[in-house]
Each structure stands twice: as C-alpha cells, then as structure tokens.
C-alpha atoms as a PDB file:
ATOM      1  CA  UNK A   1       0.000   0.000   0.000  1.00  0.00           C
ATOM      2  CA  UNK A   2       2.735   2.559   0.843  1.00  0.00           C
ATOM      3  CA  UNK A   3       4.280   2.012  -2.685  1.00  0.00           C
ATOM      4  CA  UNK A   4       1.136   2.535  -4.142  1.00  0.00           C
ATOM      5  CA  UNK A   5       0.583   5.617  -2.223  1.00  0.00           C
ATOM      6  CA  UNK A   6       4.317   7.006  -3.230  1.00  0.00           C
ATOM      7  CA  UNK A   7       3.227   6.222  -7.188  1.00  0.00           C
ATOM      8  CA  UNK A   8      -0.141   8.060  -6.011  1.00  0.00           C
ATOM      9  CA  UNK A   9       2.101  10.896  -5.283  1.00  0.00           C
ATOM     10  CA  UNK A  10       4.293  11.144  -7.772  1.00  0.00           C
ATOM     11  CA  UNK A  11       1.739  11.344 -10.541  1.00  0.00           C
ATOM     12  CA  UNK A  12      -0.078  13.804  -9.023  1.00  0.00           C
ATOM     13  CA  UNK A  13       2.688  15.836  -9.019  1.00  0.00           C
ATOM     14  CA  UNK A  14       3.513  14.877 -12.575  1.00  0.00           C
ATOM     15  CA  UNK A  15       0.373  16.531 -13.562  1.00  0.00           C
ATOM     16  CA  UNK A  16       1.789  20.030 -11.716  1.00  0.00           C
ATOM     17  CA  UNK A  17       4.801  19.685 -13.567  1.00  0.00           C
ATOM     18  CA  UNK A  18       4.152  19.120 -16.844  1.00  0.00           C
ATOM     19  CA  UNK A  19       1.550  21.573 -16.540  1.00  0.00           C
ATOM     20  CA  UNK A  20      -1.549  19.636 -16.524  1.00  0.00           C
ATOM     21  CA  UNK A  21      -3.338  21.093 -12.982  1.00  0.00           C
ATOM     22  CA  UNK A  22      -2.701  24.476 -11.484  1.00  0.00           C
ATOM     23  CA  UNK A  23      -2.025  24.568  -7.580  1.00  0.00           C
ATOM     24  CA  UNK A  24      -4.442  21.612  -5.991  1.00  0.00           C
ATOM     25  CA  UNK A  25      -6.978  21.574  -9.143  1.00  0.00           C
ATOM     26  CA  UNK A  26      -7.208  17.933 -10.187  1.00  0.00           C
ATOM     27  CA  UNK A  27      -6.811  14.727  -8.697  1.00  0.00           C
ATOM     28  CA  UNK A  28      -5.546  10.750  -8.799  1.00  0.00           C
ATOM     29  CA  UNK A  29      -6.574   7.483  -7.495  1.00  0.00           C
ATOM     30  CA  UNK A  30      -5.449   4.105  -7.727  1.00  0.00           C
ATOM     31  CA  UNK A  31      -6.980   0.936  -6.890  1.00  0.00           C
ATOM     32  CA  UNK A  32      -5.392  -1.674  -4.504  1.00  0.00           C
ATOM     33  CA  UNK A  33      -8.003  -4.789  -3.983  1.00  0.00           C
ATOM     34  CA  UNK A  34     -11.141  -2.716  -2.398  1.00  0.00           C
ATOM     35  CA  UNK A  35      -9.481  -0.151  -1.359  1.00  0.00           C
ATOM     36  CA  UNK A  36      -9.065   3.392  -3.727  1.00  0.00           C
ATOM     37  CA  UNK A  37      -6.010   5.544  -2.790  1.00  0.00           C
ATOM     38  CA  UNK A  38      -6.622   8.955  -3.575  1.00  0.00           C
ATOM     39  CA  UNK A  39      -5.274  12.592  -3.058  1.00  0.00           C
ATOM     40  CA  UNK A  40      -6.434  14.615  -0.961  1.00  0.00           C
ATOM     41  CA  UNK A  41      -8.719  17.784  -0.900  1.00  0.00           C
ATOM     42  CA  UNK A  42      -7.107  21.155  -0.732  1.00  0.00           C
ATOM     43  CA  UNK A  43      -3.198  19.972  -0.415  1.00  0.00           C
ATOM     44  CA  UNK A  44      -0.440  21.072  -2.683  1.00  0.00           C
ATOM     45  CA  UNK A  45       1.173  17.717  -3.975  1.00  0.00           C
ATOM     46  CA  UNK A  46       4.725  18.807  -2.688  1.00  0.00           C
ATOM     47  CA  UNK A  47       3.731  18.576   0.616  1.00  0.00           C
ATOM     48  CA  UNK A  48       2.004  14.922   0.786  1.00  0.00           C
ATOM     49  CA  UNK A  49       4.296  12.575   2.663  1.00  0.00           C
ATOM     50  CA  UNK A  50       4.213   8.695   3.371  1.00  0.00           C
ATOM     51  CA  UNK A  51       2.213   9.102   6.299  1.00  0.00           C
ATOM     52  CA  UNK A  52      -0.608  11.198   4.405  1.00  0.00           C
ATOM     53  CA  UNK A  53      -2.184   8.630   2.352  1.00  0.00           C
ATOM     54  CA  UNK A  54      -5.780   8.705   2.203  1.00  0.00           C
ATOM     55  CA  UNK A  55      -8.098   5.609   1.298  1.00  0.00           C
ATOM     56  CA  UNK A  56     -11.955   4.514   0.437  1.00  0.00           C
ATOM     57  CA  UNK A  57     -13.645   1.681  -0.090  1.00  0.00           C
ATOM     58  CA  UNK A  58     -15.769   1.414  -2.804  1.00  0.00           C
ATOM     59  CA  UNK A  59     -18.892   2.812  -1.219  1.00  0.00           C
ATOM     60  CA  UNK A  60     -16.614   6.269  -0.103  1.00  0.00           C
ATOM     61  CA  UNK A  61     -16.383   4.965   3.466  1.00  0.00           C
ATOM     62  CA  UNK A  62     -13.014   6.130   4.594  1.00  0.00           C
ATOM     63  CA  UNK A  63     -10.243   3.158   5.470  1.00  0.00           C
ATOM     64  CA  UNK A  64      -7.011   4.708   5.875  1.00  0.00           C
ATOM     65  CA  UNK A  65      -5.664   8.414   6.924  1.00  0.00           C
ATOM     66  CA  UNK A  66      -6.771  11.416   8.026  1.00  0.00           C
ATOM     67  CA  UNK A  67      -6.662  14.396   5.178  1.00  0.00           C
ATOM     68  CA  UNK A  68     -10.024  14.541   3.575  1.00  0.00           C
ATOM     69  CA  UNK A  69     -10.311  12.775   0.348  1.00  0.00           C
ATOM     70  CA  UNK A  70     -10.750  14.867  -3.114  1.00  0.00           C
ATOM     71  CA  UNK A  71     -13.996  16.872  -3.288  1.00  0.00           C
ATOM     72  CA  UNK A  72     -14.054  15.108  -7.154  1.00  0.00           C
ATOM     73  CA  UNK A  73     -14.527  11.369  -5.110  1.00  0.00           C
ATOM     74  CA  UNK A  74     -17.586  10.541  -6.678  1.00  0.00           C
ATOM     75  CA  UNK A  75     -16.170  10.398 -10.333  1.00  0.00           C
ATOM     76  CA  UNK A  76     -13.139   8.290  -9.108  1.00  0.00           C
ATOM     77  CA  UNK A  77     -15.711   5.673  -7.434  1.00  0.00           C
ATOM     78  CA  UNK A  78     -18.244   5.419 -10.417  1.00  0.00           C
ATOM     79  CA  UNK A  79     -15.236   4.545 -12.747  1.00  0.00           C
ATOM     80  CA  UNK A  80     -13.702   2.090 -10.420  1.00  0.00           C
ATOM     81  CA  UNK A  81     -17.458   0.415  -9.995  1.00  0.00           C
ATOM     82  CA  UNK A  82     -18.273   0.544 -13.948  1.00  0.00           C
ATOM     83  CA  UNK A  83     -15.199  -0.216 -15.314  1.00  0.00           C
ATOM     84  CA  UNK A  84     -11.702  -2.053 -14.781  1.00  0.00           C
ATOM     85  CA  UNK A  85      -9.256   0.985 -14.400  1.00  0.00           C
ATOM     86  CA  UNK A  86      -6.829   0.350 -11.938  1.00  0.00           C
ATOM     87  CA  UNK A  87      -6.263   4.301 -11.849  1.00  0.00           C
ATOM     88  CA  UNK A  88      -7.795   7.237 -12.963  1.00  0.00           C
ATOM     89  CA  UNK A  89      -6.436  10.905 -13.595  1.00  0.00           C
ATOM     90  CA  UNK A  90      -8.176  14.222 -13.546  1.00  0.00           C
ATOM     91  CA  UNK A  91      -6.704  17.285 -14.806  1.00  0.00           C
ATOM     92  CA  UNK A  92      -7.994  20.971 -15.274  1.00  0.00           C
ATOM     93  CA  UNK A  93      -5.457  20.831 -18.551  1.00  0.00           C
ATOM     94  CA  UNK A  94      -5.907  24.284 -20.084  1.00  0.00           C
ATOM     95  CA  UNK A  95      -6.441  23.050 -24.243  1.00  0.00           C
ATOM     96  CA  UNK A  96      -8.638  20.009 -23.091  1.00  0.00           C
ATOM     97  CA  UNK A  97     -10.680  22.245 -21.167  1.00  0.00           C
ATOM     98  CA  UNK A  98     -10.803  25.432 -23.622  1.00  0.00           C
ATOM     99  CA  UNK A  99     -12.033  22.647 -26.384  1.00  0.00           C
ATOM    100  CA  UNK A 100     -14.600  21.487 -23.808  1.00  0.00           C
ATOM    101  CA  UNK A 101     -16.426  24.846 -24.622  1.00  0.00           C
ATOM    102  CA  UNK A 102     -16.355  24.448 -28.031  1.00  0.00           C
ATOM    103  CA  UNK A 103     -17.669  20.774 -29.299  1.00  0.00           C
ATOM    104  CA  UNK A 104     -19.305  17.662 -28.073  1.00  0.00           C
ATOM    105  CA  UNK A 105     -16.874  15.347 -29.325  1.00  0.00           C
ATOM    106  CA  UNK A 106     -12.725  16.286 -29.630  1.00  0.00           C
ATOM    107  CA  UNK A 107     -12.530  15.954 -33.536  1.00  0.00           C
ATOM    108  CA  UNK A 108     -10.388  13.092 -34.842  1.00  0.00           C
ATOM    109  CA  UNK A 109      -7.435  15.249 -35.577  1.00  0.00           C
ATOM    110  CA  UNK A 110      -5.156  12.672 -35.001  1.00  0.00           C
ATOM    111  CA  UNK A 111      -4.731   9.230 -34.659  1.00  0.00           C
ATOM    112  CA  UNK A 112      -3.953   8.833 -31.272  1.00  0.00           C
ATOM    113  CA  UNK A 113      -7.627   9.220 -30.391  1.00  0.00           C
ATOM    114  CA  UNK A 114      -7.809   5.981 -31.128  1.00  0.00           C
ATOM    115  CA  UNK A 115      -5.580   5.266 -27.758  1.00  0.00           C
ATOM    116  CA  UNK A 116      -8.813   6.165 -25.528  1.00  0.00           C
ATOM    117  CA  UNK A 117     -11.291   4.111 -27.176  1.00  0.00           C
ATOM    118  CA  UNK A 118     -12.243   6.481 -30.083  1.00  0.00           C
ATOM    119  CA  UNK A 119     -13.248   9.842 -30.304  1.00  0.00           C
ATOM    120  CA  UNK A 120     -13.434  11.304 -26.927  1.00  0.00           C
ATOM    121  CA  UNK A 121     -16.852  13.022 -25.711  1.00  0.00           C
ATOM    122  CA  UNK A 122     -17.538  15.972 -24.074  1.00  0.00           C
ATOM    123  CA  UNK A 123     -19.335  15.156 -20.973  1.00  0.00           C
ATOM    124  CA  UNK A 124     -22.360  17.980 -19.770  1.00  0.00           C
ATOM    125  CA  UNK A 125     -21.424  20.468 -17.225  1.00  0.00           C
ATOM    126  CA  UNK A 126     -22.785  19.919 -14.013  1.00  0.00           C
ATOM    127  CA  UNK A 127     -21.264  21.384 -10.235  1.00  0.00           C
ATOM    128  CA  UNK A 128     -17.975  19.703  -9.144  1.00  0.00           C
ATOM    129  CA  UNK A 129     -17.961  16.992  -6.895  1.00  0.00           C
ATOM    130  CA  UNK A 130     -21.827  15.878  -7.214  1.00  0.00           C
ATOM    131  CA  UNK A 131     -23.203  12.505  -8.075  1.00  0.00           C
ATOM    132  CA  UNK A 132     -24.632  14.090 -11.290  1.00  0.00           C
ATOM    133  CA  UNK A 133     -20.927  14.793 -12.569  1.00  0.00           C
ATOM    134  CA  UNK A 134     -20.033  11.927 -11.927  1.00  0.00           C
ATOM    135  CA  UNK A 135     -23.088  10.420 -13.841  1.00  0.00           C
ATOM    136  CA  UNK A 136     -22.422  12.220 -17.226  1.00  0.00           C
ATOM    137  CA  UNK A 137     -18.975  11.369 -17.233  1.00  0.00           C
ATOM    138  CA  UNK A 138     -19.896   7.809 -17.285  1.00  0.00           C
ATOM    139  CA  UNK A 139     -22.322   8.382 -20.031  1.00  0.00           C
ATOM    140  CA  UNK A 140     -19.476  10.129 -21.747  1.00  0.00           C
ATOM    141  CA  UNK A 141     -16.726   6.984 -20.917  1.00  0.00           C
ATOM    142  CA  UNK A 142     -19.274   4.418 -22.524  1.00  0.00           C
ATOM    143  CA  UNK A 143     -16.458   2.441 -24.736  1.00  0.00           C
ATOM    144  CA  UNK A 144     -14.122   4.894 -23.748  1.00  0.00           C
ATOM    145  CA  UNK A 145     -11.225   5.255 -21.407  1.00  0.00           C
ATOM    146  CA  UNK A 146     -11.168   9.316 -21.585  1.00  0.00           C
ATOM    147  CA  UNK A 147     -13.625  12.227 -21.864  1.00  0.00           C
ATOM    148  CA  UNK A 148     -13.533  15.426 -21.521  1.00  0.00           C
ATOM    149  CA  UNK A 149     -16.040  17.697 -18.698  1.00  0.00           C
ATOM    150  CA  UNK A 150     -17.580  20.514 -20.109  1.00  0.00           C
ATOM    151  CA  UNK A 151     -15.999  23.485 -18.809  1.00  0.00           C
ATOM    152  CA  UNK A 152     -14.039  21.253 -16.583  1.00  0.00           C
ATOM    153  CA  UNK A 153     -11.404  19.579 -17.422  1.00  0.00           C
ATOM    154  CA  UNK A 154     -10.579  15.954 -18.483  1.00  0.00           C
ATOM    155  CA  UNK A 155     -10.867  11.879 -17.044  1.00  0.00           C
ATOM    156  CA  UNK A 156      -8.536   9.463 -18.029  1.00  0.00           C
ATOM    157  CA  UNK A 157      -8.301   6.065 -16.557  1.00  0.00           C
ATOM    158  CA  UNK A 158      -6.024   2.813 -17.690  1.00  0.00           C
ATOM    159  CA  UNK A 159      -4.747  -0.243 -15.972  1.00  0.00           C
ATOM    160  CA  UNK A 160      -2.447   1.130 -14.229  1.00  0.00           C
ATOM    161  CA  UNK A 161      -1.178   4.899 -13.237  1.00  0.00           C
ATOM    162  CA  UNK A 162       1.623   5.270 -15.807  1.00  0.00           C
ATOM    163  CA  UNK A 163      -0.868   4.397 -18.917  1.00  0.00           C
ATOM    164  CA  UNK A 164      -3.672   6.754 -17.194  1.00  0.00           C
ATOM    165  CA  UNK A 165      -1.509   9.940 -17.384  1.00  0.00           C
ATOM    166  CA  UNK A 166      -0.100   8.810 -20.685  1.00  0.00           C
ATOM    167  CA  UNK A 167      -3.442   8.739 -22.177  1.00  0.00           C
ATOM    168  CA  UNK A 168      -4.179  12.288 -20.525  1.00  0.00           C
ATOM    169  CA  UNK A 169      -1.093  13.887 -21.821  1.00  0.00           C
ATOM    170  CA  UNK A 170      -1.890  12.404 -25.153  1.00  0.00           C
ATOM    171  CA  UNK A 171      -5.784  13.785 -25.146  1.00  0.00           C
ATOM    172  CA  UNK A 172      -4.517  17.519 -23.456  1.00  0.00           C
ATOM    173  CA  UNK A 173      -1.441  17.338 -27.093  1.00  0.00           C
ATOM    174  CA  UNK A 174      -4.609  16.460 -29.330  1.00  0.00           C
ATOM    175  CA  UNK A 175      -6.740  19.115 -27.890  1.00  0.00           C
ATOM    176  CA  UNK A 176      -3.898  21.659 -27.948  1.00  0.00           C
ATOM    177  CA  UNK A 177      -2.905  20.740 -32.032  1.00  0.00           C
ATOM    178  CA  UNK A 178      -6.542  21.141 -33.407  1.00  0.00           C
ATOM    179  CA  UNK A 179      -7.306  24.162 -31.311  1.00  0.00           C
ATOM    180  CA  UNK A 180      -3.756  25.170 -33.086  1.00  0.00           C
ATOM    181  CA  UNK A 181      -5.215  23.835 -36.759  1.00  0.00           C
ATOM    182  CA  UNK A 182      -8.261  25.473 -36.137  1.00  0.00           C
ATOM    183  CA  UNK A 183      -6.711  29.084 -35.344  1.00  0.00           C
ATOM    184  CA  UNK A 184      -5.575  29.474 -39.050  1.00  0.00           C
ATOM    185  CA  UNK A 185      -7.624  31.709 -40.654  1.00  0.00           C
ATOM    186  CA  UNK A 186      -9.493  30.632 -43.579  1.00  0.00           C
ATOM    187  CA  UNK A 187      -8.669  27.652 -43.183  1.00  0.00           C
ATOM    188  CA  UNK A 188      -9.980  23.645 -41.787  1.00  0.00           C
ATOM    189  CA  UNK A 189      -8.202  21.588 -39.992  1.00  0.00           C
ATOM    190  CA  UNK A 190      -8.638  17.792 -42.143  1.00  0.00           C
ATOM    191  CA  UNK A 191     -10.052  15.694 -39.652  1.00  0.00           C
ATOM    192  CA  UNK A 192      -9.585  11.331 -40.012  1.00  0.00           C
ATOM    193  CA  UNK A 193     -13.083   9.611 -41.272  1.00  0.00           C
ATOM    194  CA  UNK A 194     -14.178   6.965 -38.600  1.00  0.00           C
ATOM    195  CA  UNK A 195     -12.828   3.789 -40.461  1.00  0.00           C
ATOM    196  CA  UNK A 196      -9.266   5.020 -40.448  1.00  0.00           C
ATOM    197  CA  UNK A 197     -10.244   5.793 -36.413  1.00  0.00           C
ATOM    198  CA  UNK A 198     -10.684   1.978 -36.260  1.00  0.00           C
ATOM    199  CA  UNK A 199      -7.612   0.902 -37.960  1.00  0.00           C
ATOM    200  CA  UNK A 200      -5.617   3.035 -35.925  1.00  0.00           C
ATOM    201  CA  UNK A 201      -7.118   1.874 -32.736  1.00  0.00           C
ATOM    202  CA  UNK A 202      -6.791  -1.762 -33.782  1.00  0.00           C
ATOM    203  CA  UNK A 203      -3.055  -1.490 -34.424  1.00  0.00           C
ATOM    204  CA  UNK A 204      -2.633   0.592 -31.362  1.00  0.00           C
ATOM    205  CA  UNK A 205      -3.544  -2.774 -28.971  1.00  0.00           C
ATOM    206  CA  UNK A 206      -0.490  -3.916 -30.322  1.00  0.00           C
ATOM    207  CA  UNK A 207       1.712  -0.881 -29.486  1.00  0.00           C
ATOM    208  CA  UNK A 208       4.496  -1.142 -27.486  1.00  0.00           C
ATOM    209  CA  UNK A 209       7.272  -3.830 -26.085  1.00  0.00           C
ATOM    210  CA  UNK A 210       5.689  -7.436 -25.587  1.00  0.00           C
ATOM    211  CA  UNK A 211       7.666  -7.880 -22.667  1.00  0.00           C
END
C-alpha cells in the first residue's frame, strides 16, 4: 500500500509539472483490492508525505488516513465500480478544457484518439464533486477510457497509473494541435473519417514492447 501511495504521489505531481493542474486543481486514485487511494482535498502535492495517504472503499467509506479525500470522489468511485481501471487521472489541462467549450466530441485530428477508445466526448457540465458529474462522465466513458467535462477539465483512466496519465497527456497534445489547426484563418483543420479511427485503434492494442 505505501508504494502505491508514493506512485499516487508522484503522478499527481507529474500533472503540476508538466503543466496539466494548477495549484491543488485535479486529482488521482489508484486501486489496490477494495481499497481506492486517492489525493487529498485542498493539499499542494509537494507537501504529501508517506504518512498522508488517504483511502476509500468502494462505497466512499473512509479506510485509511486522516486528510479529507478529493472533493471530485464521486467520479473516481463510479469509474472504479463501472469499469476495470486500476487508476484514474483528472486534470484541469488548459487546451482540453478550452475545447470542452467548443464541441461535443474532440474531432479526430489525429490518430492517437484511437488510444482512448475512439473519439473522446464531451461530458455535460454539471457542479464539481456531485453525483450528477459523476453520472455524465460515465455516459461520456461508454467504450471509452477518456472524456472530456464541459468546462471542466478531463478523465482518463487505464490499468495502471503510468498508462492513465499517458493517455491524458496524449488527449490535453490532441486538444492543444486542433485548437492550433483550427486558429488558421481561412482555413480547416482535415479531420480522419471513422474507419481510419478503427484501424488506428486496432493497431494501437499492439503498441508497445511485448515484454
């Protein structure tokens, strides 16, 4: 559990580095067995230590620490309970969110979109931290392992913490090059039709180092 809780850490701070989250917006969790590690509301990453870890079971009931957890707890739960993410990573990144305003759906400017499932959705805006949030993010997830929150921010989760903030630095680079497309006057950024989507997506289950 404490090495868990260190990885915890470090990707939350991750997300302050690379410029992800601003201050203590955003949040991470990762599941060990029944038990959901998770930062904490309202504390700057740099100063979380070994002995600050905060867990929940599945119904919210907290197990271990004392910090309260994340006001955004109910959207860690419902994808731990609907899905098989092992982690899950939410960011206030500043292109996911600015296209958030802008479309229902981040268009298919790139391939990598086929990394989250397909093309990502823009979940409806509703107050932070209430069961309603966390209920159209779901509906935006269906088949997907990312969406974006309308005038929010993003959710990524993946099996385990290193592929959940890969996937969110990949969706926050996508967001960021068709906002750039799109800035060029008189001109449209060319977007991929659905079936070259699919071929991407299949060849991207392969991705990677077999062992």
């Amino acid at each position: 559990m404490a090495e868990a809780w260190e990885r915890v850490v470090e990707t939350a701070r991750r997300t302050v580095a690379d410029g992800l989250v601003v201050g203590t917006s955003g949040n991470v969790s990762a599941r060990v067995g029944d038990t959901v590690l998770v930062t904490p509301s309202g504390v700057p990453y740099d100063r979380l230590g070994p002995g600050d870890a905060v867990g929940v079971d599945l119904e919210g009931r907290q197990v271990l620490g004392e910090l309260a957890p994340t006001s955004e707890l109910p959207m860690h739960l419902a994808v731990y309970r609907h899905t098989d993410a092992a982690a899950v990573v939410h960011t206030h990144a500043v292109h996911a969110t600015a296209v958030s305003t802008l479309v229902d759906e981040v268009p298919a400017i790139h391939y990598m979109i086929g990394a989250l499932g397909g093309p990502v959705r823009v979940a409806g805006y509703a107050l932070y931290g209430t069961d309603e949030l966390a209920r159209k993010m779901l509906d935006a997830l269906r088949d997907r392992s990312g969406c974006l929150l309308r005038n929010h921010g993003t959710v990524v989760y993946g099996a385990t913490l290193d592929q959940a903030y890969d996937r969110t630095a990949q969706l926050e680079w996508m967001c960021r090059v068709w906002l750039t497309a799109a800035a060029v006057p008189g001109r449209t950024p060319t977007l991929l039709p659905p079936d070259e989507l699919r071929r991407a997506a299949d060849k991207l289950r392969g991705y990677g180092q077999t062992r």
